[in-house]
N, C-alpha and C. Protein backbone atom coordinates (compact mmCIF):
# COMPACT_ATOMS: atom_id res chain seq x y z
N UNK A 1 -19.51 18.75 -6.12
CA UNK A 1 -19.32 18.81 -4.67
C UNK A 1 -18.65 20.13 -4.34
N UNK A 2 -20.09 21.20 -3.75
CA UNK A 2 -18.83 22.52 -3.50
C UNK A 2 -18.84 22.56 -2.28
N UNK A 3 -19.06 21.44 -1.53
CA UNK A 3 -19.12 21.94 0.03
C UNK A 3 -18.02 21.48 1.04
N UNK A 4 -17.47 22.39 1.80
CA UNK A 4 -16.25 22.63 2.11
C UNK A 4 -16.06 21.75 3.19
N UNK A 5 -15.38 20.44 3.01
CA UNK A 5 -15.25 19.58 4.39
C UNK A 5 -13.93 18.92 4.65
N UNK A 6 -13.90 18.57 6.27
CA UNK A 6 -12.72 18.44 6.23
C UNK A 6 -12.70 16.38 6.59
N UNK A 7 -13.93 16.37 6.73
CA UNK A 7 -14.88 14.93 7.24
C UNK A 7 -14.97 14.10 5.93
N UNK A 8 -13.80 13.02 6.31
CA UNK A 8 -13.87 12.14 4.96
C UNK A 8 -15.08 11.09 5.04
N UNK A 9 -15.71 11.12 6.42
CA UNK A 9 -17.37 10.47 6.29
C UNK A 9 -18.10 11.20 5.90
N UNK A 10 -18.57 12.50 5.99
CA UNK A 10 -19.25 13.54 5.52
C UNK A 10 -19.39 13.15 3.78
N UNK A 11 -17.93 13.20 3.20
CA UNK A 11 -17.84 13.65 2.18
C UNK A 11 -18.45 12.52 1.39
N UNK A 12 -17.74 10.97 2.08
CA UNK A 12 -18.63 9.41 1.26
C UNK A 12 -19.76 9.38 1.55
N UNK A 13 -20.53 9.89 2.55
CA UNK A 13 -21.93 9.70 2.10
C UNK A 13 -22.52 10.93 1.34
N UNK A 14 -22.17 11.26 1.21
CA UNK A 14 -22.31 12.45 -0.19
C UNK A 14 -22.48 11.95 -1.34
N UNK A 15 -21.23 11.05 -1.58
CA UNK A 15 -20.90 10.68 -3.01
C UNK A 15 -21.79 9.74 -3.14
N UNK A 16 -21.78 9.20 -1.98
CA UNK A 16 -22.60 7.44 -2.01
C UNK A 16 -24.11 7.78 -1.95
N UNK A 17 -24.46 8.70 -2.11
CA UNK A 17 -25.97 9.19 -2.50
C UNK A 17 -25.84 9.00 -4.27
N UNK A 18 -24.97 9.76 -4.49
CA UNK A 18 -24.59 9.80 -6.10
C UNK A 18 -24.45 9.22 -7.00
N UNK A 19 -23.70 8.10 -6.54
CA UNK A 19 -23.56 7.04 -7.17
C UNK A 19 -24.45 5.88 -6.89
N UNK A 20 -25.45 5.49 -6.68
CA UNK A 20 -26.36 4.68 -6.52
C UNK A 20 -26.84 4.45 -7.46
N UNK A 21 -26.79 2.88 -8.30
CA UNK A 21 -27.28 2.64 -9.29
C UNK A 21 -29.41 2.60 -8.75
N UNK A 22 -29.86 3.28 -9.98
CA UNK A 22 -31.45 3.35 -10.03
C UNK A 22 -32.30 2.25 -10.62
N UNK A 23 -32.71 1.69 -9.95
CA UNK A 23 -33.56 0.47 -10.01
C UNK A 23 -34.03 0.44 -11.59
N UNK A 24 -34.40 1.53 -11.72
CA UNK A 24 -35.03 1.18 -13.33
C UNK A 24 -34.29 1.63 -14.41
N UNK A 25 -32.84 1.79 -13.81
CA UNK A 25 -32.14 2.14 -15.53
C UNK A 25 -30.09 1.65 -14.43
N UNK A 26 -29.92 -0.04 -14.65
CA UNK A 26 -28.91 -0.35 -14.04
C UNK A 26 -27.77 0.24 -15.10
N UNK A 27 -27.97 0.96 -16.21
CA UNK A 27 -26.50 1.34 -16.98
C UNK A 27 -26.71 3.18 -16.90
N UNK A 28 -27.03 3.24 -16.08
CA UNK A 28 -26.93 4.80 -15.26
C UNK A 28 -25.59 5.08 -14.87
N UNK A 29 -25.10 5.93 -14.86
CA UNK A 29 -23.69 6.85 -14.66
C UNK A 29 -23.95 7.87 -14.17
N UNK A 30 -22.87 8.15 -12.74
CA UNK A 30 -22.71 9.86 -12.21
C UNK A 30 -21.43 10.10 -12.35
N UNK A 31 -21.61 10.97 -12.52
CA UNK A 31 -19.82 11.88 -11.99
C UNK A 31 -20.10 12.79 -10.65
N UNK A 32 -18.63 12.79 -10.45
CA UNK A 32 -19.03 13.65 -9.17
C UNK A 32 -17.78 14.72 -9.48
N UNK A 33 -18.16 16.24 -9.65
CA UNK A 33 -17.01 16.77 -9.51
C UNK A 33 -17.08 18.03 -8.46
N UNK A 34 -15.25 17.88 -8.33
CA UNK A 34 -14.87 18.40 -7.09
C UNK A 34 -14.71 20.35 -7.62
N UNK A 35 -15.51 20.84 -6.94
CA UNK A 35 -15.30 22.18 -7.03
C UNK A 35 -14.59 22.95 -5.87
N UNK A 36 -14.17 22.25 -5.27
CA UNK A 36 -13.23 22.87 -3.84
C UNK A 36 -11.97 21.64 -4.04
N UNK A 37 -10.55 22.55 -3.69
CA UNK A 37 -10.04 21.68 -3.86
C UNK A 37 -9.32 21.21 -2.49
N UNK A 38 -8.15 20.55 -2.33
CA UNK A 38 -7.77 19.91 -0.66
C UNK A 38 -9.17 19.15 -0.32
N UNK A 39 -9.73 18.72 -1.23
CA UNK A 39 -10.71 17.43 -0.37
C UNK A 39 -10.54 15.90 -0.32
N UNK A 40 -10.93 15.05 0.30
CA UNK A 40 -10.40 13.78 0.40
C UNK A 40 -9.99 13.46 -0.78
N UNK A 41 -9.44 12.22 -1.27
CA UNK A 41 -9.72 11.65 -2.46
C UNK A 41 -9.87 10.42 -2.61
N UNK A 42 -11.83 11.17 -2.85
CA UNK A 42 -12.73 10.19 -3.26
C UNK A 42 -12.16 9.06 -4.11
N UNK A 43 -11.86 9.17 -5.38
CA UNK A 43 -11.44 8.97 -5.98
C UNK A 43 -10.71 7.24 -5.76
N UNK A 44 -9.18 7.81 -4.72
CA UNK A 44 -8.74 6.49 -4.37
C UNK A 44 -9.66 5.19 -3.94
N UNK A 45 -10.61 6.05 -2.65
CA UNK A 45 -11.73 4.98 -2.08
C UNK A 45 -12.34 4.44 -3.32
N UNK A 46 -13.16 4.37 -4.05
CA UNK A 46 -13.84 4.25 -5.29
C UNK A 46 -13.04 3.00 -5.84
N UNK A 47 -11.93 3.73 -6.14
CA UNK A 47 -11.06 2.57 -6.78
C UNK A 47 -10.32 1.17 -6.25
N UNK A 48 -10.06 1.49 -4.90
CA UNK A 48 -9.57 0.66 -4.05
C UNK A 48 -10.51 0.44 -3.18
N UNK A 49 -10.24 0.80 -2.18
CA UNK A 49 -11.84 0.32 -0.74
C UNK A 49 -10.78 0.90 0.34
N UNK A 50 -11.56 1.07 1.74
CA UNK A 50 -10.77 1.25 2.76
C UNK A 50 -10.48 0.16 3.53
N UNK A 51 -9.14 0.59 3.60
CA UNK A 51 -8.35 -0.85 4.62
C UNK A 51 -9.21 -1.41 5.94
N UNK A 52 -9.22 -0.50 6.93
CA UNK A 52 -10.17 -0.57 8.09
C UNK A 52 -9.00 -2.10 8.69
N UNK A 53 -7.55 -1.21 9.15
CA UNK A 53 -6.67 -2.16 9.44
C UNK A 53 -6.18 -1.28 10.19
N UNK A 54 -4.80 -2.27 10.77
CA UNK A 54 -3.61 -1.39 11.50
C UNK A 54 -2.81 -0.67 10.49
N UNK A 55 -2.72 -0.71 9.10
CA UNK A 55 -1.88 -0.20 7.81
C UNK A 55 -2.72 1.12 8.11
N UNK A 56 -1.84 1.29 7.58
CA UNK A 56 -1.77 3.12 7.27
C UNK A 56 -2.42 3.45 5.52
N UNK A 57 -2.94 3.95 4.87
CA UNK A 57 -3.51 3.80 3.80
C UNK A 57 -3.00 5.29 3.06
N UNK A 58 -2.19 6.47 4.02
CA UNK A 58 -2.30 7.86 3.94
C UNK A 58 -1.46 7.57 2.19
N UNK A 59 -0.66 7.12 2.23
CA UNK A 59 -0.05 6.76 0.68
C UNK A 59 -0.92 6.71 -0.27
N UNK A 60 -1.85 5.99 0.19
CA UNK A 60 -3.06 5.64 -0.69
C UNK A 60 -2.34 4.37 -1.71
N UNK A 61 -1.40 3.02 -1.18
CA UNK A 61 -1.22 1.81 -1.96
C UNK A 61 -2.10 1.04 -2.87
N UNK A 62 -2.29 0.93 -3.94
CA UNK A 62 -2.78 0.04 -4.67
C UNK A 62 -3.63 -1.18 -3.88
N UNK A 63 -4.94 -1.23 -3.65
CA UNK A 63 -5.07 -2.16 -2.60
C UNK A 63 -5.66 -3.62 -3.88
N UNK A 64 -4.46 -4.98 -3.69
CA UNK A 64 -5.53 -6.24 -4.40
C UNK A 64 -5.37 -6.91 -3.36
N UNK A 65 -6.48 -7.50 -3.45
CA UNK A 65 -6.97 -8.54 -2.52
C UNK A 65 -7.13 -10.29 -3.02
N UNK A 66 -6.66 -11.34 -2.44
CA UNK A 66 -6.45 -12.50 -2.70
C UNK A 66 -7.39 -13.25 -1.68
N UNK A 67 -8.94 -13.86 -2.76
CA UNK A 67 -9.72 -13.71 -1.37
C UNK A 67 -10.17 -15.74 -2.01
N UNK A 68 -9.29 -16.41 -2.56
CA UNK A 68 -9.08 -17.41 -3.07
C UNK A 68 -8.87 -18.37 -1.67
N UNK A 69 -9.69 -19.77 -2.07
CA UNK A 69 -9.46 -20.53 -0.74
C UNK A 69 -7.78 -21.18 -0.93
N UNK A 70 -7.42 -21.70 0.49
CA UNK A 70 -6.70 -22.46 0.15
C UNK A 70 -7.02 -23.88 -0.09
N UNK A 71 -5.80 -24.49 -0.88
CA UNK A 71 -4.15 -24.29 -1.50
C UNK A 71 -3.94 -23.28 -2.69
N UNK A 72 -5.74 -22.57 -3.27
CA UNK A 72 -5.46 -21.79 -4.58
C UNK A 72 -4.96 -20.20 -3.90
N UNK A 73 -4.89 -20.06 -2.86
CA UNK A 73 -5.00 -18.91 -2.12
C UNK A 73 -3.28 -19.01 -3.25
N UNK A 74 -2.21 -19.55 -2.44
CA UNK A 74 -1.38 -19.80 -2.37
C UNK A 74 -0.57 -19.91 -3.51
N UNK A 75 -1.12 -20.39 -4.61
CA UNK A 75 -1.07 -20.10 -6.18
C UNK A 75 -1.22 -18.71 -6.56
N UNK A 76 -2.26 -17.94 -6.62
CA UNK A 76 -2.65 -17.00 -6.75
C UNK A 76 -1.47 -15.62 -6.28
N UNK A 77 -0.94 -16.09 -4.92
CA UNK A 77 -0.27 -15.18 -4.38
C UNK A 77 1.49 -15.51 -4.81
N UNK A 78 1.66 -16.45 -5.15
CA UNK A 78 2.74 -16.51 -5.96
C UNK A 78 2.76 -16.44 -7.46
N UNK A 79 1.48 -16.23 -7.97
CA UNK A 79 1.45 -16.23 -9.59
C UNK A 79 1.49 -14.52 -9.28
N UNK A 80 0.70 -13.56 -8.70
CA UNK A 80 0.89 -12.47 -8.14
C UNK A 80 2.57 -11.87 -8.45
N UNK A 81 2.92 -12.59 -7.45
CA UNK A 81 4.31 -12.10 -7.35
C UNK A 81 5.48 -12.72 -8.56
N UNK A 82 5.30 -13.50 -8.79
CA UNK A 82 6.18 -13.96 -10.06
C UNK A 82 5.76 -13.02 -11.24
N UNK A 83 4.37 -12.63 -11.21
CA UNK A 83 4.20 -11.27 -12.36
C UNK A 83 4.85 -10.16 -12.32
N UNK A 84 4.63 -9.67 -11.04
CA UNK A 84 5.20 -8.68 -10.86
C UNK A 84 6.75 -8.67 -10.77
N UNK A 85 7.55 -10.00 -11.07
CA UNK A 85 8.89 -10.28 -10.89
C UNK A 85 9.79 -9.56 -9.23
N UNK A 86 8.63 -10.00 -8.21
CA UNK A 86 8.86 -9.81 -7.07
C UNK A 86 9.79 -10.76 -6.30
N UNK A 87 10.86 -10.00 -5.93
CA UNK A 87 12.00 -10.94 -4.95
C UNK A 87 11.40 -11.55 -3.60
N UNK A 88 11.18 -12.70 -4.33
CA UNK A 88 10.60 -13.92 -3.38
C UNK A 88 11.78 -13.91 -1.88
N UNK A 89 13.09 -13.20 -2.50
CA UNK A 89 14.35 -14.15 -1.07
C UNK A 89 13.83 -12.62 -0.19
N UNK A 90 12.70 -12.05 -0.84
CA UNK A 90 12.58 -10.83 0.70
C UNK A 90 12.24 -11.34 1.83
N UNK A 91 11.19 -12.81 1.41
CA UNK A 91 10.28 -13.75 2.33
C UNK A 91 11.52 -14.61 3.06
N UNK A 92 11.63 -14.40 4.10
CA UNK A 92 11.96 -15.54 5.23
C UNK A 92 11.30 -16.79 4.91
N UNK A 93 12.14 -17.94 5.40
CA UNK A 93 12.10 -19.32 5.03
C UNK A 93 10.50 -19.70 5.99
N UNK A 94 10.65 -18.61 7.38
CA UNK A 94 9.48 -19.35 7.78
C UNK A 94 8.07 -18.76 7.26
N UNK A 95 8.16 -17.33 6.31
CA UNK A 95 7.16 -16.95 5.89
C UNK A 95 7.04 -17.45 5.03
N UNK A 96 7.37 -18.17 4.08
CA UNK A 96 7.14 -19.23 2.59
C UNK A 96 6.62 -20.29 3.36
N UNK A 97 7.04 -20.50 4.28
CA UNK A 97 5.94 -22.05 5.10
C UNK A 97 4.90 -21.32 5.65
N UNK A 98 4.60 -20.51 6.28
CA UNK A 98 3.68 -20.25 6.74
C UNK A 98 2.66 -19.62 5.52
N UNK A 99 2.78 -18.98 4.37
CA UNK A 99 1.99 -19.58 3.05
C UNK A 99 1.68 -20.21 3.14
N UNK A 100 2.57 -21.43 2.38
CA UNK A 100 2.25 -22.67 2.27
C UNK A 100 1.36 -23.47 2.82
N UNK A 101 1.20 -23.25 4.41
CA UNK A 101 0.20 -23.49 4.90
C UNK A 101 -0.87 -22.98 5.22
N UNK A 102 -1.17 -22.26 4.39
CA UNK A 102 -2.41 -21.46 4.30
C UNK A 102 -2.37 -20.07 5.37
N UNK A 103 -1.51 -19.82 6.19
CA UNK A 103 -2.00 -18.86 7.15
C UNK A 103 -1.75 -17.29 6.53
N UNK A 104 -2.28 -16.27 7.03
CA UNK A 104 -2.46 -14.93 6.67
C UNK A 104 -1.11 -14.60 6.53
N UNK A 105 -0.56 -14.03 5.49
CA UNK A 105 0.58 -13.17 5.45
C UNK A 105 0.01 -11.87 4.54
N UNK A 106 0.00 -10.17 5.13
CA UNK A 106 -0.48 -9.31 4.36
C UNK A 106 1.04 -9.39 3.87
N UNK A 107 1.16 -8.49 2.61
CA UNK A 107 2.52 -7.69 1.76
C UNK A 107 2.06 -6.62 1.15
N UNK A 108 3.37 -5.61 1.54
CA UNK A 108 3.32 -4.64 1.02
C UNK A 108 4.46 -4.65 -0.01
N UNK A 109 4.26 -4.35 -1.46
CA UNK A 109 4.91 -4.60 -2.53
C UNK A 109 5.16 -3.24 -2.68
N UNK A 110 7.22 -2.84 -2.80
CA UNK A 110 7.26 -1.42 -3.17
C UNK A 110 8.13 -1.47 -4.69
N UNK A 111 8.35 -0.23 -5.14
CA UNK A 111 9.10 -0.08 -6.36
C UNK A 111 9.42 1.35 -6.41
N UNK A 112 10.26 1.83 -6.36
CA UNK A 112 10.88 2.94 -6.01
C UNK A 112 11.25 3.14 -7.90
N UNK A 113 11.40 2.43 -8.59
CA UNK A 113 11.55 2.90 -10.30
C UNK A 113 10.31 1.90 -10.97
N UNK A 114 9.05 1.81 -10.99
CA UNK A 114 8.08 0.77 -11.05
C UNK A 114 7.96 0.88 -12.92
N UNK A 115 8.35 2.21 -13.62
CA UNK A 115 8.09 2.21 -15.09
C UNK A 115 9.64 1.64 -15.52
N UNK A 116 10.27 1.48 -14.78
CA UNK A 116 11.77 1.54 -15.32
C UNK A 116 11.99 -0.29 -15.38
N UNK A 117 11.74 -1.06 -17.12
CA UNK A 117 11.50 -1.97 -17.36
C UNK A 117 13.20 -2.56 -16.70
N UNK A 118 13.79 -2.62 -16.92
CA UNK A 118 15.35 -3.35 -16.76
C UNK A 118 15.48 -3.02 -15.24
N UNK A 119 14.62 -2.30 -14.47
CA UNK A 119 15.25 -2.25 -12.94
C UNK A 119 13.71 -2.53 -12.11
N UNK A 120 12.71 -2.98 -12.68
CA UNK A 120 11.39 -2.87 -12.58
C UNK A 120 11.23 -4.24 -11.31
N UNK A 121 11.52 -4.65 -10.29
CA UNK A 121 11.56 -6.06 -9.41
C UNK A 121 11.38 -5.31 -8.85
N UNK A 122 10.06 -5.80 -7.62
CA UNK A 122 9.49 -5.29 -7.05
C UNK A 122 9.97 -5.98 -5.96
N UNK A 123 9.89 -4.77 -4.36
CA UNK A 123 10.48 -5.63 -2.85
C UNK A 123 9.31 -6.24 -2.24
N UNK A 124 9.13 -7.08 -1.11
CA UNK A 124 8.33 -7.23 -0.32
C UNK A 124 8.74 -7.08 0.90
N UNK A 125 7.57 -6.33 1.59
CA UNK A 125 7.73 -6.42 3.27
C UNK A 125 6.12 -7.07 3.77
N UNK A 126 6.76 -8.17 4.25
CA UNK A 126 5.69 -9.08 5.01
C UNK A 126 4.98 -8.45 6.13
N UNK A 127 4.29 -8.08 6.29
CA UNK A 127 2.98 -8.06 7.91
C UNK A 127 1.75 -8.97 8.09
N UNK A 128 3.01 -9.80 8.47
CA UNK A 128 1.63 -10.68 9.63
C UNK A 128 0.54 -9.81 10.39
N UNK A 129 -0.04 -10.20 11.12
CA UNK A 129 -1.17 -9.67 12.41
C UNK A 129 0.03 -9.40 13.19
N UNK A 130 1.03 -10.82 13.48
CA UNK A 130 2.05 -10.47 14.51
C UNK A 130 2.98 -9.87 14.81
N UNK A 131 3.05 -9.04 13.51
CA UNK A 131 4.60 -8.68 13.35
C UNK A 131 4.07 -6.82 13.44
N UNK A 132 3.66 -6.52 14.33
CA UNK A 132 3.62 -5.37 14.71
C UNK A 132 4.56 -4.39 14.75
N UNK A 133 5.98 -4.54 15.11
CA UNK A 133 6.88 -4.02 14.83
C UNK A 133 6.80 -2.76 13.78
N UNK A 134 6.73 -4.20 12.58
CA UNK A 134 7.00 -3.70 10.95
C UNK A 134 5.72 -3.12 10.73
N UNK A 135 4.69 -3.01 10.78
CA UNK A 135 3.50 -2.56 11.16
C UNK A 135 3.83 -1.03 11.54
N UNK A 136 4.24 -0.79 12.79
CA UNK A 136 4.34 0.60 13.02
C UNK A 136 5.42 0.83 12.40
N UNK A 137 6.65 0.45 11.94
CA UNK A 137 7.58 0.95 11.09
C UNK A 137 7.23 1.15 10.06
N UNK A 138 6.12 0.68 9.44
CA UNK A 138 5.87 1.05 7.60
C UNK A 138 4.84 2.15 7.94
N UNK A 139 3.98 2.55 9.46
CA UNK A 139 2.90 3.56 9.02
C UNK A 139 3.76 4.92 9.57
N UNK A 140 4.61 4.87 10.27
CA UNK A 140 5.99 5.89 10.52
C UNK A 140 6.28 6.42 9.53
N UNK A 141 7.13 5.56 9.25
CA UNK A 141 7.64 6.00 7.96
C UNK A 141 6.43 6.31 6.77
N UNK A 142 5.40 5.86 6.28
CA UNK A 142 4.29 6.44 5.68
C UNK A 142 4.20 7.43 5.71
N UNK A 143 3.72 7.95 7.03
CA UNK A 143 3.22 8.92 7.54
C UNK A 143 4.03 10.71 7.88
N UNK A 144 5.15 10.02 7.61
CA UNK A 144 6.39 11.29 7.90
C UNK A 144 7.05 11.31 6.82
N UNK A 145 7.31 10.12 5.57
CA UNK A 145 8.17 10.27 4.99
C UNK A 145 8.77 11.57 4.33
N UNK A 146 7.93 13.06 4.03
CA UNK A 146 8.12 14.50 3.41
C UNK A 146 9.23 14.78 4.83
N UNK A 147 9.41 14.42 5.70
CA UNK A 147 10.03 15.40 6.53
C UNK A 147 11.41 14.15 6.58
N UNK A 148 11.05 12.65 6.84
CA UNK A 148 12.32 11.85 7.18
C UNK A 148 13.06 11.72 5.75
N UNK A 149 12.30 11.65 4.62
CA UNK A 149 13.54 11.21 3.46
C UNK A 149 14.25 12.22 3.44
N UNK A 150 14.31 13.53 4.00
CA UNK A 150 15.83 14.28 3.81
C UNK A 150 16.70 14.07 4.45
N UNK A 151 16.81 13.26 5.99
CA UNK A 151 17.39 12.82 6.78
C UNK A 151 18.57 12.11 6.40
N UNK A 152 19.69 11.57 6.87
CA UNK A 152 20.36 10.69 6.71
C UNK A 152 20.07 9.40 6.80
N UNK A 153 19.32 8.43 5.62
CA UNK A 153 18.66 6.78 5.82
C UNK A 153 18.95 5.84 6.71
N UNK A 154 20.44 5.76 6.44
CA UNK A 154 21.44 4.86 7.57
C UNK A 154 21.19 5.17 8.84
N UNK A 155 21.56 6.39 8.86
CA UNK A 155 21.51 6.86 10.59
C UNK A 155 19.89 6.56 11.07
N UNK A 156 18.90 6.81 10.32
CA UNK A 156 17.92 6.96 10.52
C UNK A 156 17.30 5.67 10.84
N UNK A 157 17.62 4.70 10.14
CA UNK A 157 17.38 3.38 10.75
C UNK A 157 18.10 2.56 11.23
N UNK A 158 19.01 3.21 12.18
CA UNK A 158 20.13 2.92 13.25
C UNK A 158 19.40 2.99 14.28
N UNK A 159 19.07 4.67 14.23
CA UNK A 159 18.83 5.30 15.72
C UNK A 159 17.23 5.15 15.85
N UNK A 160 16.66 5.24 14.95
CA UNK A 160 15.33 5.17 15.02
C UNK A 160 14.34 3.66 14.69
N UNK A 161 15.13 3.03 13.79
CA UNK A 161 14.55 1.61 13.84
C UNK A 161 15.37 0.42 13.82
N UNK A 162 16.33 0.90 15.32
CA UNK A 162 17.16 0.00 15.33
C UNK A 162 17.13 -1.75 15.64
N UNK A 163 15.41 -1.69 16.44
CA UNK A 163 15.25 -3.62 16.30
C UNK A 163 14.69 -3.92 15.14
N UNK A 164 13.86 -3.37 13.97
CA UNK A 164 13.71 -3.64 13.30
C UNK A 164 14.64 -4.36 11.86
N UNK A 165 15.73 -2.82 12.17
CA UNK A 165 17.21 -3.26 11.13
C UNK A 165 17.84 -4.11 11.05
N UNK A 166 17.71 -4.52 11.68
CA UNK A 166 18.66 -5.85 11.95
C UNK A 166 17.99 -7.31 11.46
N UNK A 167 16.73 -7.13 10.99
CA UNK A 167 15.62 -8.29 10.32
C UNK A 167 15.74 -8.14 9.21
N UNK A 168 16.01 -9.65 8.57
CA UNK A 168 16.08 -9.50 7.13
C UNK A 168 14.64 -9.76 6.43
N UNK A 169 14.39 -8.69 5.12
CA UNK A 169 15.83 -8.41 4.61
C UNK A 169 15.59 -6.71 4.76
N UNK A 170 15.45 -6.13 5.78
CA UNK A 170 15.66 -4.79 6.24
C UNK A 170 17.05 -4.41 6.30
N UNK A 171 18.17 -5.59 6.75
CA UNK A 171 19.05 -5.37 6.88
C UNK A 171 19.93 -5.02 5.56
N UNK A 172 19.46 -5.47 4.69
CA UNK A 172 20.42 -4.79 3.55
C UNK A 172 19.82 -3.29 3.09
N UNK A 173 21.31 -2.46 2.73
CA UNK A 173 21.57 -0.98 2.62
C UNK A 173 20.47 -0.83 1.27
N UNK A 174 20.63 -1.61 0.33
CA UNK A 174 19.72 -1.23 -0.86
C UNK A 174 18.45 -1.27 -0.63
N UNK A 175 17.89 -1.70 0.45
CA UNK A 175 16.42 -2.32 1.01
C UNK A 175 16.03 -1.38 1.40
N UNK A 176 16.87 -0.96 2.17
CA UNK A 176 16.18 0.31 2.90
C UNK A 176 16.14 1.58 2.01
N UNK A 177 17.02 1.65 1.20
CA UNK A 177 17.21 2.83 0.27
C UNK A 177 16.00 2.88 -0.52
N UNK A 178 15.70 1.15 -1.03
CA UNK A 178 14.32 1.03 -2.47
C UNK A 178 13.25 1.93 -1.24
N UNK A 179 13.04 1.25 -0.13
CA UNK A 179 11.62 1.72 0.62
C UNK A 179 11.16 3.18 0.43
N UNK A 180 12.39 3.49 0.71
CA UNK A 180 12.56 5.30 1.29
C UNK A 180 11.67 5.64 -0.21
N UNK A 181 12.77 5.41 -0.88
CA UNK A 181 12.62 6.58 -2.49
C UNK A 181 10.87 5.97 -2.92
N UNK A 182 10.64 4.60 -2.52
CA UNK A 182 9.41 4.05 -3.07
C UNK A 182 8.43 4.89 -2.14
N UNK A 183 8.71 5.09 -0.95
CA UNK A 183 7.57 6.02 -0.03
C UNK A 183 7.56 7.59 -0.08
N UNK A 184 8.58 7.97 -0.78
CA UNK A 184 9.04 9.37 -1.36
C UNK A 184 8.09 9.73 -2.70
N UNK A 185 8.25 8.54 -3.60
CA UNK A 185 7.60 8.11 -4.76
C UNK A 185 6.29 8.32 -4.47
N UNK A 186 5.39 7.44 -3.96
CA UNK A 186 4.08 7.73 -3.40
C UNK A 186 3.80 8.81 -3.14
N UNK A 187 4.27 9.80 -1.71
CA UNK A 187 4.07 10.85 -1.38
C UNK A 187 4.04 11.93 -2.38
N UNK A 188 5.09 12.05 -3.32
CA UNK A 188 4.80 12.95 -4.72
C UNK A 188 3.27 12.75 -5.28
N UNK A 189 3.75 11.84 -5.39
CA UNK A 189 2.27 11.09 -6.57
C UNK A 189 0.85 11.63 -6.04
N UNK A 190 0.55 11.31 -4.63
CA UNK A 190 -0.83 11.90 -3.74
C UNK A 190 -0.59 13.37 -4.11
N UNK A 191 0.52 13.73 -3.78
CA UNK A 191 0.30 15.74 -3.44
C UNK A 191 0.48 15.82 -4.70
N UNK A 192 0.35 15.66 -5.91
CA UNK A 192 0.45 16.06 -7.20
C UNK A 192 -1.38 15.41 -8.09
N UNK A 193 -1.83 14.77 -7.14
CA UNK A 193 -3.38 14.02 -7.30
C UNK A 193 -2.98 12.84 -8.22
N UNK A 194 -1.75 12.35 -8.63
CA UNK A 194 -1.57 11.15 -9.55
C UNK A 194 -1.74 9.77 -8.71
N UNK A 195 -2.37 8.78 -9.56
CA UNK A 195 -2.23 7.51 -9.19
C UNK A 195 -0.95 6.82 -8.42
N UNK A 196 -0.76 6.63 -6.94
CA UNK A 196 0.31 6.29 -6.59
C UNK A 196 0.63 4.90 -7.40
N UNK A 197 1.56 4.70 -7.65
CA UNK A 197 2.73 3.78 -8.25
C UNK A 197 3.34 2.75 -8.18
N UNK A 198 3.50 3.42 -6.73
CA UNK A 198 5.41 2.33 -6.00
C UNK A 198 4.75 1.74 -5.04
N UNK A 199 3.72 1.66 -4.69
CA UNK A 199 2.84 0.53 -3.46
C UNK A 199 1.76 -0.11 -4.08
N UNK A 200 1.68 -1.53 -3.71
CA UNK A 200 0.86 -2.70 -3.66
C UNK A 200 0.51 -3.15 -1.97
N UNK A 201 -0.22 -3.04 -2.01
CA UNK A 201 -0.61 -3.60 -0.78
C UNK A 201 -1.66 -4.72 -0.79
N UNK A 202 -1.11 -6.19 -0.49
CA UNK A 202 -1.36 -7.35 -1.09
C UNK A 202 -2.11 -7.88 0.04
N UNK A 203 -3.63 -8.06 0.31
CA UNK A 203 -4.37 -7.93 1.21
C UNK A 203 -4.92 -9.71 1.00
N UNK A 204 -4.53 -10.64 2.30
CA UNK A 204 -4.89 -12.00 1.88
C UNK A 204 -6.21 -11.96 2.70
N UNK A 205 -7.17 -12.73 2.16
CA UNK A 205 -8.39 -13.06 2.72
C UNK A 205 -8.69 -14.57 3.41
């Protein structure tokens, strides 16, 4: 691919010419390589899929999807998280019922030290459909984090996400600290072309 674009549709139907398995030989293989560099990355799409949500994807999070009926939905998404030794008390009492009863809860799973086995517990931040709020607070912060993590954290989600702060478990100082360094984490990882890390983005079906 040497052609210079800045059109991340341009560029997938490019690839998606390329990769098309051929009717008469299904163990066919392409590569596609990038001879210009600053171009999308293909790559993530390929591996994950596009959200085509209100989430912000610019991190490029780990996208799994839990597309299991219920009551296995519900298994699945706690066998999920008990793997990943994810702090279940991030979930509000009414978001464990509202599981339970089958309704949509997306999560975004962070880890700000994700190789670091003895500190390796992963956070959750819940987004409902409804919870818009946290919604534009996680694609904010996504989206700016190179310029806000030098900021002062505290102050920063005083003055700037001050109805949000006050929701647990936003409200604890270490919570907000894991997010930051976990969305700091990410942001390295993209501008360096490595597999981001510190995001799961736990997509229920």
């Amino acid at each position: 691919m040497a052609t210079p674009t800045n059109s991340i549709l341009y560029y997938l139907q490019c690839v998606g010419r390329v990769v098309r398995t051929p009717e008469n030989d299904k163990s066919a293989k392409a590569y596609v390589i990038e001879i210009v560099d600053k171009l999308p990355n293909i790559s993530y799409r390929i591996d994950n899929r596009w959200l085509f949500s209100e989430i912000s994807d610019y991190l490029e999070p780990r996208i799994e999807d839990v597309k299991s009926c219920w009551p296995f939905r519900v298994f699945h998404i706690f066998a999920k998280l008990f793997r990943l030794r994810a702090k279940i008390s991030d979930l509000s009492r009414d978001e464990v019922f509202s599981l339970l009863k089958g309704k949509k809860i997306n999560m975004l799973l962070f880890n700000d030290v994700p190789h670091e086995a003895k500190y390796s517990n992963w956070r959750i931040l819940s987004l409902s459909p409804n919870q818009h709020e946290r919604i534009m607070f996680f694609n904010e912060l996504s989206e700016n984090i190179e310029d806000l993590y030098s900021r002062n954290h505290e102050y920063l989600f005083q003055q700037r996400y001050s109805e949000i702060s006050n929701q647990n478990p936003i409200n604890s100082r270490v919570y907000r600290s894991s997010i930051m360094k976990a969305l700091h984490r990410a942001f390295q990882n993209k501008s360096e072309r490595r597999k981001v890390d510190s995001l799961i983005y736990l997509s229920v079906k």
